[in-house]
PDB file of N, CA and C in Angstrom:
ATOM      1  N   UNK A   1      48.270  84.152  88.253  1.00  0.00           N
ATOM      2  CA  UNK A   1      48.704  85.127  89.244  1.00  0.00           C
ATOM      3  C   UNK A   1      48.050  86.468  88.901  1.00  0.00           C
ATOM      4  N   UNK A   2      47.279  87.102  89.777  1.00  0.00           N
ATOM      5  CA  UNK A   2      46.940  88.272  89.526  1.00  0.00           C
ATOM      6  C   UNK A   2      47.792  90.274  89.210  1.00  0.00           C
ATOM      7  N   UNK A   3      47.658  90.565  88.679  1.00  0.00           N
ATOM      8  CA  UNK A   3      48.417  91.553  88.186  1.00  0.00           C
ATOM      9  C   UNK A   3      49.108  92.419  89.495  1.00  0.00           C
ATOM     10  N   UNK A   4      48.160  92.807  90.719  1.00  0.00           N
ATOM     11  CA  UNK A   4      48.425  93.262  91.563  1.00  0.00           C
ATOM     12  C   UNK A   4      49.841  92.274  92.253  1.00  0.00           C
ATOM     13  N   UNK A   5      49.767  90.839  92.683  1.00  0.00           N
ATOM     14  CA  UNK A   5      50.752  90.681  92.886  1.00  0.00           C
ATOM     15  C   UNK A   5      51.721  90.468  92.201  1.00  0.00           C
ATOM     16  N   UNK A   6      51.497  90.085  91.268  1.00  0.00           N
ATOM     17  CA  UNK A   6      52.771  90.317  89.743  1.00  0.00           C
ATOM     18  C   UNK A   6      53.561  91.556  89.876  1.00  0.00           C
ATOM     19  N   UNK A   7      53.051  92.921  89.931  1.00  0.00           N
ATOM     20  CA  UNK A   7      53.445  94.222  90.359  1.00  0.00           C
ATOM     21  C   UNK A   7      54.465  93.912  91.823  1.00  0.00           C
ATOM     22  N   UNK A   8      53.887  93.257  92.555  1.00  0.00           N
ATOM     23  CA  UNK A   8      54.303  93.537  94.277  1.00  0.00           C
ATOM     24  C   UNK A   8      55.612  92.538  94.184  1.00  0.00           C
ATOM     25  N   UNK A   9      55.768  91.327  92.980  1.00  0.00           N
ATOM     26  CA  UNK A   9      56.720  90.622  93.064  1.00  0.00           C
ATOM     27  C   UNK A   9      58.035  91.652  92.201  1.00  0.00           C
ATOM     28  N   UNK A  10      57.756  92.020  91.398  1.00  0.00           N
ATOM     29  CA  UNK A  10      58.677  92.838  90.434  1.00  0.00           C
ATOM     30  C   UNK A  10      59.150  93.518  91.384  1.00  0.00           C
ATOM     31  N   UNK A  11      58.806  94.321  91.684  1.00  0.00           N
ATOM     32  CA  UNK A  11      59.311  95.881  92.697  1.00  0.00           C
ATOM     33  C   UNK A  11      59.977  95.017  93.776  1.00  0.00           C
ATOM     34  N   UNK A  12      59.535  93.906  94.406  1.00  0.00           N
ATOM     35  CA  UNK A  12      60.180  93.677  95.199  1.00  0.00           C
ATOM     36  C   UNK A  12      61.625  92.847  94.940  1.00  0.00           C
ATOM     37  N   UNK A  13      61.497  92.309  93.631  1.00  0.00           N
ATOM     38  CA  UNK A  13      62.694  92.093  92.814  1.00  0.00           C
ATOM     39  C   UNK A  13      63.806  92.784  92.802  1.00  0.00           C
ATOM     40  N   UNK A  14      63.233  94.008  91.879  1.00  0.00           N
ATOM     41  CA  UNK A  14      63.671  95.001  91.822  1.00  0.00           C
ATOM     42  C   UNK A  14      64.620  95.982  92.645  1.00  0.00           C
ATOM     43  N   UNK A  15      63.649  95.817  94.454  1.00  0.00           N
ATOM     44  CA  UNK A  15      64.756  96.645  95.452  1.00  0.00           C
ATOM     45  C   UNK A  15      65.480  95.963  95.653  1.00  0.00           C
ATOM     46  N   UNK A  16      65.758  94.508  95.376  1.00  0.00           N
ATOM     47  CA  UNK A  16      66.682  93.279  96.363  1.00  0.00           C
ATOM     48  C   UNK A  16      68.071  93.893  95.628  1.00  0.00           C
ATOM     49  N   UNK A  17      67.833  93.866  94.034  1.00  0.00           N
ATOM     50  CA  UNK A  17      68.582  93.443  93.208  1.00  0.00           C
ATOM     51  C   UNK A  17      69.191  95.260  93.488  1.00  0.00           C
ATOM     52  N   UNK A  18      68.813  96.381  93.477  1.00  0.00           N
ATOM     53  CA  UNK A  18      69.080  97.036  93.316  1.00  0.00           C
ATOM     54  C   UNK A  18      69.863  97.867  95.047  1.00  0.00           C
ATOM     55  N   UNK A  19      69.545  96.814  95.977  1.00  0.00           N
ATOM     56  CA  UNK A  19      70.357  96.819  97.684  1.00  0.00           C
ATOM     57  C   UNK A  19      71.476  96.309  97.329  1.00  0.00           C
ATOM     58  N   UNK A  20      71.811  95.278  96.477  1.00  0.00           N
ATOM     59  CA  UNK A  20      72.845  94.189  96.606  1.00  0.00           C
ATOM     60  C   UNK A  20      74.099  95.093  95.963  1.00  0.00           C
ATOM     61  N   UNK A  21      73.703  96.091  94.857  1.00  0.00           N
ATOM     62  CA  UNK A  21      75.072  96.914  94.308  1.00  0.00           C
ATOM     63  C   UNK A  21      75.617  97.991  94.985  1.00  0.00           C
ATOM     64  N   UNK A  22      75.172  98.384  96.642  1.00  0.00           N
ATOM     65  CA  UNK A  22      76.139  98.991  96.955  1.00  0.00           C
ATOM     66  C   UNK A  22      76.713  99.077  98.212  1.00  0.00           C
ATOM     67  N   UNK A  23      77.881  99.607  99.070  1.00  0.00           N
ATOM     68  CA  UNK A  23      78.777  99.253  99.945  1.00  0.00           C
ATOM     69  C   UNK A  23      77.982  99.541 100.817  1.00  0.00           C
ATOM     70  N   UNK A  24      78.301  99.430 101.551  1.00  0.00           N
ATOM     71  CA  UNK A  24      77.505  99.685 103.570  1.00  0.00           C
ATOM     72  C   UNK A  24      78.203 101.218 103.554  1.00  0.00           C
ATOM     73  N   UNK A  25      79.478 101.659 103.187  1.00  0.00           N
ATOM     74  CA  UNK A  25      79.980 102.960 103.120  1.00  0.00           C
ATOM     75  C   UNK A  25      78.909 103.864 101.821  1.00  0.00           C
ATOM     76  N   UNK A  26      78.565 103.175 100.899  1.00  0.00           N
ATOM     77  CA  UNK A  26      77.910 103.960  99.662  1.00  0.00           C
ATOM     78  C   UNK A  26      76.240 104.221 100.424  1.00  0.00           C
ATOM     79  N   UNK A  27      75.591 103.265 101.131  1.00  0.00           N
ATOM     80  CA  UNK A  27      74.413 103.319 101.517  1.00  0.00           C
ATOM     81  C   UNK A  27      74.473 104.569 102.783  1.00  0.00           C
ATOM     82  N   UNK A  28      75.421 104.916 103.465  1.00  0.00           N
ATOM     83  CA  UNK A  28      75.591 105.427 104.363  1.00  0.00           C
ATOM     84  C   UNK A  28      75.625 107.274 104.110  1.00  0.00           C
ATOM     85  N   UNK A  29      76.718 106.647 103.225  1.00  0.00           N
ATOM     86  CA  UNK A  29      77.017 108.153 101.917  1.00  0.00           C
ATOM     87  C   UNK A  29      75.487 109.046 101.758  1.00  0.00           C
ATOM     88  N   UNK A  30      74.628 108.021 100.941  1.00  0.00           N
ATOM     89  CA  UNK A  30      73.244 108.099 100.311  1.00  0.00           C
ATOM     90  C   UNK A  30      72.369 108.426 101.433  1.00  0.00           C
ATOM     91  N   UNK A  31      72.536 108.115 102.533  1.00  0.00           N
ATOM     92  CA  UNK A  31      71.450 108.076 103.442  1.00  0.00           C
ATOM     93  C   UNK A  31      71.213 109.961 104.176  1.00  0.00           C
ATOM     94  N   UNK A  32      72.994 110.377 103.592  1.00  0.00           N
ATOM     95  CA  UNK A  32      73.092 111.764 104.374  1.00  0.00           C
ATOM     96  C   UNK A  32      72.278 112.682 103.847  1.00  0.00           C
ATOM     97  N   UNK A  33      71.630 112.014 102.093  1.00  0.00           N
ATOM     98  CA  UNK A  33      71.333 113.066 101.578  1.00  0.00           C
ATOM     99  C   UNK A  33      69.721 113.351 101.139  1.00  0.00           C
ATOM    100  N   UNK A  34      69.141 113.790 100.815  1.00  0.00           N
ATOM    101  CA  UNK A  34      67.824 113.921 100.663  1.00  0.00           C
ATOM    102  C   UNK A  34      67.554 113.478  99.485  1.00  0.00           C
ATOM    103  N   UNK A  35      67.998 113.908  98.249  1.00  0.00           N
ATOM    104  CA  UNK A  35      68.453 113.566  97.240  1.00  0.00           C
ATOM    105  C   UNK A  35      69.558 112.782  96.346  1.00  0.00           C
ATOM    106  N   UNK A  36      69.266 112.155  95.382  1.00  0.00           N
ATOM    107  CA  UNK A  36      70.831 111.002  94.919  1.00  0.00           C
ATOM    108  C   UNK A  36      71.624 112.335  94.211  1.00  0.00           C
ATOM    109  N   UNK A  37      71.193 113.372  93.927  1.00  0.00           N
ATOM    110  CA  UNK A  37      72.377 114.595  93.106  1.00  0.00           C
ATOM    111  C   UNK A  37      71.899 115.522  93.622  1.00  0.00           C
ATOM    112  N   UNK A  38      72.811 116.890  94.094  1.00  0.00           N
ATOM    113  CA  UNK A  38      72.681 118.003  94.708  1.00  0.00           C
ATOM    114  C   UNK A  38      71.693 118.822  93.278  1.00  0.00           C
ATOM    115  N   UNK A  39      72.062 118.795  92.484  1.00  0.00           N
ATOM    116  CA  UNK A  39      71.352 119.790  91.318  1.00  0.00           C
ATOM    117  C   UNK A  39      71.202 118.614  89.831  1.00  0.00           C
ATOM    118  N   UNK A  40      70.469 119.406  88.928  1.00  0.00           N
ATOM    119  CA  UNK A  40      70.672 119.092  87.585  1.00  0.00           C
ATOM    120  C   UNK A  40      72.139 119.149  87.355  1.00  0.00           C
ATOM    121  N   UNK A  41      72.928 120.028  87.401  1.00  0.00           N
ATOM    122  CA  UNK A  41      74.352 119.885  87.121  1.00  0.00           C
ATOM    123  C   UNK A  41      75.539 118.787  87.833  1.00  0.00           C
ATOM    124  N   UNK A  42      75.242 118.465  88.807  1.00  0.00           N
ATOM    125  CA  UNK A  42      75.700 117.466  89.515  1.00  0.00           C
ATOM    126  C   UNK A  42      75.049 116.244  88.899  1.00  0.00           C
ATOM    127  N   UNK A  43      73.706 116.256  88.665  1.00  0.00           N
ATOM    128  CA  UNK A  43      73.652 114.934  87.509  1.00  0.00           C
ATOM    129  C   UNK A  43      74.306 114.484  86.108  1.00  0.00           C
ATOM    130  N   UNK A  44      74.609 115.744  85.310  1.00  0.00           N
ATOM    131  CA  UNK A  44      74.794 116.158  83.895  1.00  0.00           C
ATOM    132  C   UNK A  44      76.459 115.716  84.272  1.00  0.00           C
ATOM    133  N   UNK A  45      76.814 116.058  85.281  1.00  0.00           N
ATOM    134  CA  UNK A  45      78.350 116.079  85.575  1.00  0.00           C
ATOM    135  C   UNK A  45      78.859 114.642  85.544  1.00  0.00           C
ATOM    136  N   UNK A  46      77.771 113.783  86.827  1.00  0.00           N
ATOM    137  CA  UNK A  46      77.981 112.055  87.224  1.00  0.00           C
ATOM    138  C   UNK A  46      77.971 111.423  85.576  1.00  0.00           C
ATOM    139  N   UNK A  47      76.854 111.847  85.035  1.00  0.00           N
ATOM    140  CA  UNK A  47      76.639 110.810  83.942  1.00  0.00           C
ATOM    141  C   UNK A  47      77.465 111.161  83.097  1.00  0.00           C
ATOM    142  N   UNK A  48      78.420 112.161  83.292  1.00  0.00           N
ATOM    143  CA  UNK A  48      79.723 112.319  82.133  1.00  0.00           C
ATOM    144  C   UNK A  48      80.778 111.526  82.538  1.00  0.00           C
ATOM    145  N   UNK A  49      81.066 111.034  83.840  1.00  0.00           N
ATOM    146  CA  UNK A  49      81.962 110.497  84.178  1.00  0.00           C
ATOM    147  C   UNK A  49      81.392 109.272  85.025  1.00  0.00           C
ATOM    148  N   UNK A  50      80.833 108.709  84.592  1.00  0.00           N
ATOM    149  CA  UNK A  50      80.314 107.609  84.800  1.00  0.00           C
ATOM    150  C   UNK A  50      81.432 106.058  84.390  1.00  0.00           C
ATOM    151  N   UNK A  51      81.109 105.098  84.997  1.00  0.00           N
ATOM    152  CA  UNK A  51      82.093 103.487  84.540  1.00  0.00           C
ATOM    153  C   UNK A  51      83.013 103.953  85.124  1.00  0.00           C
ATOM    154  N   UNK A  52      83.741 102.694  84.432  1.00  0.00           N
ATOM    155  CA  UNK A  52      85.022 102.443  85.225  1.00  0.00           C
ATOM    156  C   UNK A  52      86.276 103.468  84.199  1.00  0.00           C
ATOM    157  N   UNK A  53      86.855 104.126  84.930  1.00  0.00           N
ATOM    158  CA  UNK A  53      88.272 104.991  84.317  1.00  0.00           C
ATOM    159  C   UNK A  53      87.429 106.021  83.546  1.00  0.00           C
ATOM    160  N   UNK A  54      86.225 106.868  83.750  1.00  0.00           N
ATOM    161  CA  UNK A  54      86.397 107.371  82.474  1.00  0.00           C
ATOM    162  C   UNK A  54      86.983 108.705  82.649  1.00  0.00           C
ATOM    163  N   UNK A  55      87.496 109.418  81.527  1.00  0.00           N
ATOM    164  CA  UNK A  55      88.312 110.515  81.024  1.00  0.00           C
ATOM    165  C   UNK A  55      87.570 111.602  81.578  1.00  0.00           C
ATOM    166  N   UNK A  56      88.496 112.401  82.530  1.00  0.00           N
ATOM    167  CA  UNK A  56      87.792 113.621  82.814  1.00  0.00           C
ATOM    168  C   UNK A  56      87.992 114.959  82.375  1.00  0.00           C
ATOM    169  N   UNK A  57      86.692 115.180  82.346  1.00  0.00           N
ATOM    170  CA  UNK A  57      86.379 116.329  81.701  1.00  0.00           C
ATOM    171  C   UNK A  57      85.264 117.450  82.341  1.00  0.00           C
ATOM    172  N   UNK A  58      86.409 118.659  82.767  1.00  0.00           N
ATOM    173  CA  UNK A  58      85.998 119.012  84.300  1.00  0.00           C
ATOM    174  C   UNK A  58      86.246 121.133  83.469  1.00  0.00           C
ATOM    175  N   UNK A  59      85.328 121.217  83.897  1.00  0.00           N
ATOM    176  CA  UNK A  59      84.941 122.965  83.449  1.00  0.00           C
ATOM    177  C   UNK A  59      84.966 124.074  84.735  1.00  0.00           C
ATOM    178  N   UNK A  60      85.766 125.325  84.564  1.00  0.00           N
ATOM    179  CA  UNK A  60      86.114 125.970  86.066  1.00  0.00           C
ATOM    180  C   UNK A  60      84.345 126.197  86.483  1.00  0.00           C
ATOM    181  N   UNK A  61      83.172 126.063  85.436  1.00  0.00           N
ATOM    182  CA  UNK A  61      82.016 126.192  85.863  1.00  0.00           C
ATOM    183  C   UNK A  61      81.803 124.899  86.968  1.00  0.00           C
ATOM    184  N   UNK A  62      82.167 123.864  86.750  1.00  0.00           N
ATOM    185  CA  UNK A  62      81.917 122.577  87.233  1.00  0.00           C
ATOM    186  C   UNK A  62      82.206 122.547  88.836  1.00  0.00           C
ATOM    187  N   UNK A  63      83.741 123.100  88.583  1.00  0.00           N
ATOM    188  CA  UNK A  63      84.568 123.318  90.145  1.00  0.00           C
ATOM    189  C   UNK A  63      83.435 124.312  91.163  1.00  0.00           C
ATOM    190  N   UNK A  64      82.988 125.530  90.388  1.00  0.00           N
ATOM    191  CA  UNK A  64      82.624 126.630  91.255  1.00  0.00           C
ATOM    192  C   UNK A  64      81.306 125.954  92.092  1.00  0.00           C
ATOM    193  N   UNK A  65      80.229 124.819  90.814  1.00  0.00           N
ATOM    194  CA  UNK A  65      79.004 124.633  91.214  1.00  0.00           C
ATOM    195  C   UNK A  65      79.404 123.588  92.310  1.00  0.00           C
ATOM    196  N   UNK A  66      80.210 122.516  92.132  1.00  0.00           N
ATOM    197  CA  UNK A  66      80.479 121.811  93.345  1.00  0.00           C
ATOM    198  C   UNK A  66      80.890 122.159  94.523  1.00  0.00           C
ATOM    199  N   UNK A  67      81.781 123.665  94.373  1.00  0.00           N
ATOM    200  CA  UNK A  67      81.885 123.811  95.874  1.00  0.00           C
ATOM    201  C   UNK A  67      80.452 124.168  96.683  1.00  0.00           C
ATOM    202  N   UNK A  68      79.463 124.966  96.136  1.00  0.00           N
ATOM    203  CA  UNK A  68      78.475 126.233  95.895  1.00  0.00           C
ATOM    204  C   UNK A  68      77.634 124.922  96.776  1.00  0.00           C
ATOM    205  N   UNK A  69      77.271 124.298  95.527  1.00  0.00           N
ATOM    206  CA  UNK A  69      76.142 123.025  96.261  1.00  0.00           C
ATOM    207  C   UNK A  69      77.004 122.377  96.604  1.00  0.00           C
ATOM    208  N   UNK A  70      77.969 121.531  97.464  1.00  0.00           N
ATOM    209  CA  UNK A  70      78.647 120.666  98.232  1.00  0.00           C
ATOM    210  C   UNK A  70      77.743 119.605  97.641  1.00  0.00           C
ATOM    211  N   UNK A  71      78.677 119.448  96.336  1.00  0.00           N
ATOM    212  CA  UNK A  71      78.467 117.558  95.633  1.00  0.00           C
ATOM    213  C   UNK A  71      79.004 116.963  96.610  1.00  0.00           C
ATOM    214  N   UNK A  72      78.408 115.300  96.210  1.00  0.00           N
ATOM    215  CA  UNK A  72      78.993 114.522  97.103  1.00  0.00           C
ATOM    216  C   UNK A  72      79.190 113.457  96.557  1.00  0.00           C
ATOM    217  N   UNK A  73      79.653 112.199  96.531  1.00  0.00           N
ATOM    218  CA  UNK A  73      80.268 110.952  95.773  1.00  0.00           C
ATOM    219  C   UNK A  73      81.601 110.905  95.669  1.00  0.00           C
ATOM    220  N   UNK A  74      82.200 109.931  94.974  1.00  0.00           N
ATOM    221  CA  UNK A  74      83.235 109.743  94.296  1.00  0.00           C
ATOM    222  C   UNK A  74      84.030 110.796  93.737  1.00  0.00           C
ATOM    223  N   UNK A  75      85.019 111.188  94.485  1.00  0.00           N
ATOM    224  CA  UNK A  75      85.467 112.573  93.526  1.00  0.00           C
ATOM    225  C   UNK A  75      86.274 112.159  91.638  1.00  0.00           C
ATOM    226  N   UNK A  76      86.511 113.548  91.095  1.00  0.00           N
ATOM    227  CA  UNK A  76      87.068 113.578  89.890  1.00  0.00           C
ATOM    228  C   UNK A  76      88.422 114.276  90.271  1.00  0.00           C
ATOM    229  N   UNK A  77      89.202 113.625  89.961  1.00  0.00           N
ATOM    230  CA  UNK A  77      90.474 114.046  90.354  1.00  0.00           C
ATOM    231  C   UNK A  77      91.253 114.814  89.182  1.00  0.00           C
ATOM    232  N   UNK A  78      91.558 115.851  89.162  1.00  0.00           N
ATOM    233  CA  UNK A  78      91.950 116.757  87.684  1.00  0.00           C
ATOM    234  C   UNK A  78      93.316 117.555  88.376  1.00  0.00           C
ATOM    235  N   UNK A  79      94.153 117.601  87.384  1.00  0.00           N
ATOM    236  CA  UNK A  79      94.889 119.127  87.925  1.00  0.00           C
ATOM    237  C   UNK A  79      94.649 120.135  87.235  1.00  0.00           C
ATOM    238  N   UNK A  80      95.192 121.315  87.667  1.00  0.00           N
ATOM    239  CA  UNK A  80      94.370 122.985  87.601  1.00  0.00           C
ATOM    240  C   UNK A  80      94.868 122.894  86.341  1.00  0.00           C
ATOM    241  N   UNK A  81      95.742 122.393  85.591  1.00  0.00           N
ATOM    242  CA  UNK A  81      95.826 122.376  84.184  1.00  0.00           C
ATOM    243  C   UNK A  81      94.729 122.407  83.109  1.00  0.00           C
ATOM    244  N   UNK A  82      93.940 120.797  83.770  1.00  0.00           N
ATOM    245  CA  UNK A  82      93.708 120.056  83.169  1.00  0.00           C
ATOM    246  C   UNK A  82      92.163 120.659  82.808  1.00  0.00           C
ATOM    247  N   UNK A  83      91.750 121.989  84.313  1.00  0.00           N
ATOM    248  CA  UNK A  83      90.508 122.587  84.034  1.00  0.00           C
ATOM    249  C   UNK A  83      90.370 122.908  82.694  1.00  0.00           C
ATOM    250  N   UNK A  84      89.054 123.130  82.204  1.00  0.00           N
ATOM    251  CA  UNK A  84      88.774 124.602  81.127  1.00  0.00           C
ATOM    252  C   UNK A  84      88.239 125.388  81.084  1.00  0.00           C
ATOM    253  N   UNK A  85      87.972 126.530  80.863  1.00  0.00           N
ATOM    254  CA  UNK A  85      87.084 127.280  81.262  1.00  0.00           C
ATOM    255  C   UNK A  85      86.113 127.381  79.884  1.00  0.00           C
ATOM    256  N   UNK A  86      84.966 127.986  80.526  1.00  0.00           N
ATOM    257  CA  UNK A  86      83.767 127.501  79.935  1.00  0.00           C
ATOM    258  C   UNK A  86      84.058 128.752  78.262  1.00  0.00           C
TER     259      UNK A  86
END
């Protein structure tokens, strides 16, 4: 098999496998946006609270940038307690 289609089979592997993990509501979500994270901080933020249940840990910096850039996903649910400030 030549390398070129070796390449064209992978990738195409690749998108099947990577269509199949999410909802018709999550693809829809994704489609509004130009980008998969509004900022670097909206990334730094997801990959802290990433899996299933994890522990949140939410900074009044965190709150201000999400309203500012209108994140979007799965929210983090905290009470005003539970903020900290930076």
């Amino acid at each position: 098999m030549s390398n070129g289609l070796r390449r064209i089979l992978i990738l195409l592997t690749a998108a099947l496998a990577g269509s199949a993990c999410a909802t018709s509501e999550q693809w829809a979500e994704w489609r509004q946006h130009s980008t998969h994270f509004a900022s670097n901080e909206h990334f730094t933020f997801s990959m802290r609270h990433r899996g299933a249940n994890p522990i949140p840990r939410v900074s009044q910096r965190d709150v201000e940038k999400a309203k500012a850039e209108t994140w979007w996903g799965d929210p983090i649910v905290v009470r005003p307690e539970q903020i900290f400030t930076n």
